[in-house]
PDB file of N, CA and C in Angstrom:
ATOM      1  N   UNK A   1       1.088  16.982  -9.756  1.00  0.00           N
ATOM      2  CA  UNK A   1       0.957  15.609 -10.224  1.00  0.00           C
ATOM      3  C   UNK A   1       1.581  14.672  -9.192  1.00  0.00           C
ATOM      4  N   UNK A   2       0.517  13.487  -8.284  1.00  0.00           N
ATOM      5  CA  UNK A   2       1.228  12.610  -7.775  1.00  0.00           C
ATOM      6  C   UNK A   2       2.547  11.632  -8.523  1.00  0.00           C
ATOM      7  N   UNK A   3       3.254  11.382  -7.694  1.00  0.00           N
ATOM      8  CA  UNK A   3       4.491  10.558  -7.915  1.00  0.00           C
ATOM      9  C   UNK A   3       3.652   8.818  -7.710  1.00  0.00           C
ATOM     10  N   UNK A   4       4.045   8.435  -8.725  1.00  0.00           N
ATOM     11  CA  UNK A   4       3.575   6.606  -8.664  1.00  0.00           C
ATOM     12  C   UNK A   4       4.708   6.339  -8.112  1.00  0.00           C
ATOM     13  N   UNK A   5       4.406   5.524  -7.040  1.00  0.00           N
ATOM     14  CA  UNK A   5       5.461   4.625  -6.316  1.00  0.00           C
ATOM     15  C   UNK A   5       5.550   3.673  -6.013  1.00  0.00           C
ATOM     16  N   UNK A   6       6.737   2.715  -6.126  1.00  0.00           N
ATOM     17  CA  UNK A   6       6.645   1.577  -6.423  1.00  0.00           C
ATOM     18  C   UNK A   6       6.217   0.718  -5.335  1.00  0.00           C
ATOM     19  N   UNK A   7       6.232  -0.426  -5.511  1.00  0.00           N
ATOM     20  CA  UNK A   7       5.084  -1.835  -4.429  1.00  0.00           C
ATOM     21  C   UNK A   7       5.659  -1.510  -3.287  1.00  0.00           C
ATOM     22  N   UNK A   8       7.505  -1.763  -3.441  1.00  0.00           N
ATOM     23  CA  UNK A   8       8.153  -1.436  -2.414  1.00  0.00           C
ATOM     24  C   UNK A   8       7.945  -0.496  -0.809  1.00  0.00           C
ATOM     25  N   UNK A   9       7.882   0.635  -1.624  1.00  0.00           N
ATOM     26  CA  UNK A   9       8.090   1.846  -1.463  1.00  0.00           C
ATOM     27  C   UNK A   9       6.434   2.042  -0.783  1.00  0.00           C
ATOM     28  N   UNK A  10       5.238   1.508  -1.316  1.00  0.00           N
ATOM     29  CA  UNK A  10       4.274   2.073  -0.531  1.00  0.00           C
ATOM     30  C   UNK A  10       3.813   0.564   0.681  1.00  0.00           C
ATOM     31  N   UNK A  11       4.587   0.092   0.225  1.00  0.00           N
ATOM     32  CA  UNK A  11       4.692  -1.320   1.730  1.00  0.00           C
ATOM     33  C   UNK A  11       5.413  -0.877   2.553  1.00  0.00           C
ATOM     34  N   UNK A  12       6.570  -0.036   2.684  1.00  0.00           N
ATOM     35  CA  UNK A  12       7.343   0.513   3.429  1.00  0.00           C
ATOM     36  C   UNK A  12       6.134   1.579   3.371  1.00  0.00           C
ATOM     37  N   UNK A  13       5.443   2.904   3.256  1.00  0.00           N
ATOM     38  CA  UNK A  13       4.916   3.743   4.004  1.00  0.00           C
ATOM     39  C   UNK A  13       3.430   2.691   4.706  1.00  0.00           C
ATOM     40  N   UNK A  14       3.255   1.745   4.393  1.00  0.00           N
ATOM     41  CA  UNK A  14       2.637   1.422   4.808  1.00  0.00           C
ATOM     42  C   UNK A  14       2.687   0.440   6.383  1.00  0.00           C
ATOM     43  N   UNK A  15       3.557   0.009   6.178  1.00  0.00           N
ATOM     44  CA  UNK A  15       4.420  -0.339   7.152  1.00  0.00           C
ATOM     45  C   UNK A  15       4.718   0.454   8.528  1.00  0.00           C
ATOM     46  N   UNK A  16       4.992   1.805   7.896  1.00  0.00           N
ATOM     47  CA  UNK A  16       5.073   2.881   9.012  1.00  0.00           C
ATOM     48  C   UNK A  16       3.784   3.541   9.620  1.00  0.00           C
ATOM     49  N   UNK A  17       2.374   3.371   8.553  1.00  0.00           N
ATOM     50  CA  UNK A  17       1.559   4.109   9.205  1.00  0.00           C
ATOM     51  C   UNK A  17       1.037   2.498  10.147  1.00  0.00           C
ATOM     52  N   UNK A  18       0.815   1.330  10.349  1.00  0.00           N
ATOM     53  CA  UNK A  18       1.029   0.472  11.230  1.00  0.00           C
ATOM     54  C   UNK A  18       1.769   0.657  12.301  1.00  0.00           C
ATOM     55  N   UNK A  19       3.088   0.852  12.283  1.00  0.00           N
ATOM     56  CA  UNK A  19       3.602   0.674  13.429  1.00  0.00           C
ATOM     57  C   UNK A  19       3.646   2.259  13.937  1.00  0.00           C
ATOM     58  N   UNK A  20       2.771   3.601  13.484  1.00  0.00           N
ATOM     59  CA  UNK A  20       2.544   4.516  14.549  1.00  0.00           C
ATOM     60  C   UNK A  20       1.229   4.539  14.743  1.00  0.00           C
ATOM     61  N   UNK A  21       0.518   3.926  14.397  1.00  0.00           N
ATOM     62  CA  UNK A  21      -0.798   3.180  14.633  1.00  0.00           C
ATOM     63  C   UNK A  21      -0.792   1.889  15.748  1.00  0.00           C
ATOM     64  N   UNK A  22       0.066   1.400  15.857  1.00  0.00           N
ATOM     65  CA  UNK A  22       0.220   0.607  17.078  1.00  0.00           C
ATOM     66  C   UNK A  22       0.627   0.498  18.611  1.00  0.00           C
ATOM     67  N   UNK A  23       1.998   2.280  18.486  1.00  0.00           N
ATOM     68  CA  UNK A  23       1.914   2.633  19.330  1.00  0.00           C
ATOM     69  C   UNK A  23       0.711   3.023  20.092  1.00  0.00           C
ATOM     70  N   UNK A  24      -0.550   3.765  19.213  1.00  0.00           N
ATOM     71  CA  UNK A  24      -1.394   3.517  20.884  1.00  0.00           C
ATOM     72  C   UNK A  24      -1.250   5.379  21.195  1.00  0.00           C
ATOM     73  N   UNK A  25      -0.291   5.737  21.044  1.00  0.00           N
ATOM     74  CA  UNK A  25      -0.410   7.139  21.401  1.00  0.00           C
ATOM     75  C   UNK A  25      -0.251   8.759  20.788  1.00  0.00           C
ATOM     76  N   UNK A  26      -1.426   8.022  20.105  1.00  0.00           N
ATOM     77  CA  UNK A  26      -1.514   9.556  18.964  1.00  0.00           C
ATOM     78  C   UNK A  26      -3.228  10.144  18.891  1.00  0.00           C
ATOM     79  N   UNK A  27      -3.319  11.179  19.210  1.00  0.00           N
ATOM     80  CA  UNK A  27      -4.517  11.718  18.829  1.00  0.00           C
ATOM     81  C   UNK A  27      -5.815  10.929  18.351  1.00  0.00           C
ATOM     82  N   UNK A  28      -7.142  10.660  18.408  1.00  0.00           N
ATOM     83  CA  UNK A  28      -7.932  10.198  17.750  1.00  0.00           C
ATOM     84  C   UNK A  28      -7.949  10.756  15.987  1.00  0.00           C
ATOM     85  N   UNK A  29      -7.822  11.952  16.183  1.00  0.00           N
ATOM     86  CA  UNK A  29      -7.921  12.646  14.773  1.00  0.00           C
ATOM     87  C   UNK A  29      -6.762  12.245  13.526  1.00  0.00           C
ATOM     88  N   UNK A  30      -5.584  12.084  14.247  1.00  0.00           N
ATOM     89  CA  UNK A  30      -4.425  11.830  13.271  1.00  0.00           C
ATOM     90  C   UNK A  30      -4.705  10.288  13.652  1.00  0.00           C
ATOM     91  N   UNK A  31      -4.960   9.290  14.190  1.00  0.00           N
ATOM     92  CA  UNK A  31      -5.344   7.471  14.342  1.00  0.00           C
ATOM     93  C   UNK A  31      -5.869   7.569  12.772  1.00  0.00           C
ATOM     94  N   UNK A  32      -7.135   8.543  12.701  1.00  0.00           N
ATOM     95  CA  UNK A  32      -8.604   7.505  11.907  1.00  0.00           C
ATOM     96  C   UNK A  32      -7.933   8.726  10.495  1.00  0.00           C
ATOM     97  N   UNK A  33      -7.173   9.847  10.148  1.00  0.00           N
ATOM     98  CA  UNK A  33      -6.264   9.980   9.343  1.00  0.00           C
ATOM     99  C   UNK A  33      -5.106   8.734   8.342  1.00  0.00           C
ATOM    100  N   UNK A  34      -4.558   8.417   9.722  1.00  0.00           N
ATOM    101  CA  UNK A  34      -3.673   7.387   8.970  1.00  0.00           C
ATOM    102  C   UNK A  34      -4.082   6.357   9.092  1.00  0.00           C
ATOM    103  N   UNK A  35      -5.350   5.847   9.159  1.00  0.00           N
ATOM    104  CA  UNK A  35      -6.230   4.646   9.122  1.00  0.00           C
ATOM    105  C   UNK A  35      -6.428   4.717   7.733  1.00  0.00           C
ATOM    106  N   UNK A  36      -6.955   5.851   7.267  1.00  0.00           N
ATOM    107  CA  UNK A  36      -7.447   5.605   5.999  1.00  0.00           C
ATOM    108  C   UNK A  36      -6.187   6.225   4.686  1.00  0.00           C
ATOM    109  N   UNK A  37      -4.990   6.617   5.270  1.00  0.00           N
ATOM    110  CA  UNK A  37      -4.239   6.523   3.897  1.00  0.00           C
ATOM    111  C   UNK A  37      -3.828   5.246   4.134  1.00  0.00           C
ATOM    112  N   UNK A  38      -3.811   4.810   5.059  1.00  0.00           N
ATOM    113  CA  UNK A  38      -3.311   3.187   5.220  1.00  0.00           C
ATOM    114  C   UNK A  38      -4.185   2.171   4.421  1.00  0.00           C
ATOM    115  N   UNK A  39      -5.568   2.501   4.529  1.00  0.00           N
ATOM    116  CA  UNK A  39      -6.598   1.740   3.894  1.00  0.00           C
ATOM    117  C   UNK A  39      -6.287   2.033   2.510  1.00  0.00           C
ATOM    118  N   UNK A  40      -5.681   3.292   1.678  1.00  0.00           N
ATOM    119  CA  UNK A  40      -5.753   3.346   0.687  1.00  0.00           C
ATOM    120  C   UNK A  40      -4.321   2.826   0.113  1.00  0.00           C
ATOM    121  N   UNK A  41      -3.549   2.834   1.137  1.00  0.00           N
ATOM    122  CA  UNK A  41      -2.097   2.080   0.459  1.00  0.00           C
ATOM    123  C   UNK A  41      -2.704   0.733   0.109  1.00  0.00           C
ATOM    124  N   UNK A  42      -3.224   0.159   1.184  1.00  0.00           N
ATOM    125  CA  UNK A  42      -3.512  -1.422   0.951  1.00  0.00           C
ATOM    126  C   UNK A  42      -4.060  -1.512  -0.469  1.00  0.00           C
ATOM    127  N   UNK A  43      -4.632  -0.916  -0.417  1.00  0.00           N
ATOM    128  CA  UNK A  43      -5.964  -0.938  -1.794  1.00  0.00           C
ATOM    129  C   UNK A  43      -5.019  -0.677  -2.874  1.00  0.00           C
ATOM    130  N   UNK A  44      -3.592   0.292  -3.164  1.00  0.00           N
ATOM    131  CA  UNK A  44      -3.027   0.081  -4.224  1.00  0.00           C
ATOM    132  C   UNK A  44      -2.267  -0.605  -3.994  1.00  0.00           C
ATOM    133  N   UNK A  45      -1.465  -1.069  -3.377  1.00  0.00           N
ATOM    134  CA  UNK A  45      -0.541  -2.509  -3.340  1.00  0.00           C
ATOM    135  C   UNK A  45      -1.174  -3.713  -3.726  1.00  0.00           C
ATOM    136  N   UNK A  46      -2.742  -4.118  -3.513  1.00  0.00           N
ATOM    137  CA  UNK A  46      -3.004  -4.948  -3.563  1.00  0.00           C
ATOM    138  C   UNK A  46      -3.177  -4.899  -5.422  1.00  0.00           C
ATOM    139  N   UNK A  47      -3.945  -3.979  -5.984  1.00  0.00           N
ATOM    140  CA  UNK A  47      -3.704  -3.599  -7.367  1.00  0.00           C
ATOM    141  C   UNK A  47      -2.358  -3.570  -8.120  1.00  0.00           C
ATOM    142  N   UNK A  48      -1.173  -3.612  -7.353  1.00  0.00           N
ATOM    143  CA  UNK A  48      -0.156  -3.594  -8.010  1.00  0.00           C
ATOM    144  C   UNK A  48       0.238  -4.961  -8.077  1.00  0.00           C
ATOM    145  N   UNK A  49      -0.034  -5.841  -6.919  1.00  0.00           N
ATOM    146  CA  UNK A  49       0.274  -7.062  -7.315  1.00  0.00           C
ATOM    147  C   UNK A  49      -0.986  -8.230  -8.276  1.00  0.00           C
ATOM    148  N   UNK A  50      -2.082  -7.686  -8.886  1.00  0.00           N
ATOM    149  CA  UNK A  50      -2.512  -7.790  -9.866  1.00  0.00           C
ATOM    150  C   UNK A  50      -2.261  -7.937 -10.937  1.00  0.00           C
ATOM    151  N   UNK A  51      -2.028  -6.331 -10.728  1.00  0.00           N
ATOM    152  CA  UNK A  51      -1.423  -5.853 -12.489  1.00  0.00           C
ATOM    153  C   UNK A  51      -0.219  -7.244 -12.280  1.00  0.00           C
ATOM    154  N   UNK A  52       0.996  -7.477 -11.452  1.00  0.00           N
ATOM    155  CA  UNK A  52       1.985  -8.084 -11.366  1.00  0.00           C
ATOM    156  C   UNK A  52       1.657  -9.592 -11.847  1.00  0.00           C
ATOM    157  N   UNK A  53       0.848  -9.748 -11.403  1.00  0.00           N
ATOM    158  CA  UNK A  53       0.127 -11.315 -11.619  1.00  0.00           C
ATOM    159  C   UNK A  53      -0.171 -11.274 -13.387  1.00  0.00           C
ATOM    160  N   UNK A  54      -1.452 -10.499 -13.501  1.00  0.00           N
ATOM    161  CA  UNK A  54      -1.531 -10.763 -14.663  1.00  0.00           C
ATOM    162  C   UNK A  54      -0.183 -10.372 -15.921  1.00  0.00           C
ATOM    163  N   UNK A  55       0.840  -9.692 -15.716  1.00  0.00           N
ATOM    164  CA  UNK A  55       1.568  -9.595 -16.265  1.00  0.00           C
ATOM    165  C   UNK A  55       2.142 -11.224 -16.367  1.00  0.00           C
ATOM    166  N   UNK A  56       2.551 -11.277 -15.223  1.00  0.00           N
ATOM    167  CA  UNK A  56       3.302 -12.900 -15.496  1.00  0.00           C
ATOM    168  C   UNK A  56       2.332 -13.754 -16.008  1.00  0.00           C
ATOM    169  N   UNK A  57       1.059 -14.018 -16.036  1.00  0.00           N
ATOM    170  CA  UNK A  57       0.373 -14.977 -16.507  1.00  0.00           C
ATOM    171  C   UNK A  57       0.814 -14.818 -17.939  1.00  0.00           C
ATOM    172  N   UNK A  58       0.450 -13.274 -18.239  1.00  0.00           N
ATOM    173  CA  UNK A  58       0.527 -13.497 -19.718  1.00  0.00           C
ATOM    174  C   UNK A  58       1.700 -13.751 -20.307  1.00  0.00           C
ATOM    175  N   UNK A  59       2.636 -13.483 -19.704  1.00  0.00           N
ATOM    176  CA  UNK A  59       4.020 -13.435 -20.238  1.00  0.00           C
ATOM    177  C   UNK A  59       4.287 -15.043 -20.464  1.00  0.00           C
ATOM    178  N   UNK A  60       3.527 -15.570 -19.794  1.00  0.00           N
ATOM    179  CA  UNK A  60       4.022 -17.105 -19.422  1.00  0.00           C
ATOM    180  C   UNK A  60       2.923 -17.539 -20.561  1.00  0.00           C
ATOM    181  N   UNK A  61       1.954 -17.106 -20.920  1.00  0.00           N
ATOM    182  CA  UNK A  61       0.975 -17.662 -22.051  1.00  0.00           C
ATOM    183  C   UNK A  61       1.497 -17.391 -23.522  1.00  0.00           C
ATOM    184  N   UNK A  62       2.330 -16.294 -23.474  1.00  0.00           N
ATOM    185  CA  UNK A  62       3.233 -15.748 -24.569  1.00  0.00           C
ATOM    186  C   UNK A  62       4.189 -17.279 -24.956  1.00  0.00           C
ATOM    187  N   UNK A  63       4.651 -17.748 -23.947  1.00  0.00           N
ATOM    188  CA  UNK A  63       5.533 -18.682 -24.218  1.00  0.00           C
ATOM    189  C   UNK A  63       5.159 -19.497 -24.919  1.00  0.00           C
TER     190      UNK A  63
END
């Protein structure tokens, strides 16, 4: 069972597959690898700050 991890936490791995993606000197095979868990961090961070959004909307419509 994957571990859910928080916004933090996958902005920081995401963060890292950028900056060894920027060095420039890694394999083609491991590049277009961490291209796409990178593509898939983005894709849940960006969902987490969703969910985050609509939480506060509603919380604030609650009021």
């Amino acid at each position: 069972m994957e571990e859910k991890l928080s916004f933090e936490e996958n902005m920081k791995k995401l963060g890292n597959i950028v900056s060894e993606l920027e060095k420039g000197d890694i394999p083609l095979e491991k590049a277009v690898q961490l291209y796409s868990e990178g593509a898939g961090l983005a894709v849940l961070c960006r969902k987490q700050l969703d969910e985050a959004k609509i939480k506060i909307t509603e919380d604030m419509s609650d009021e």
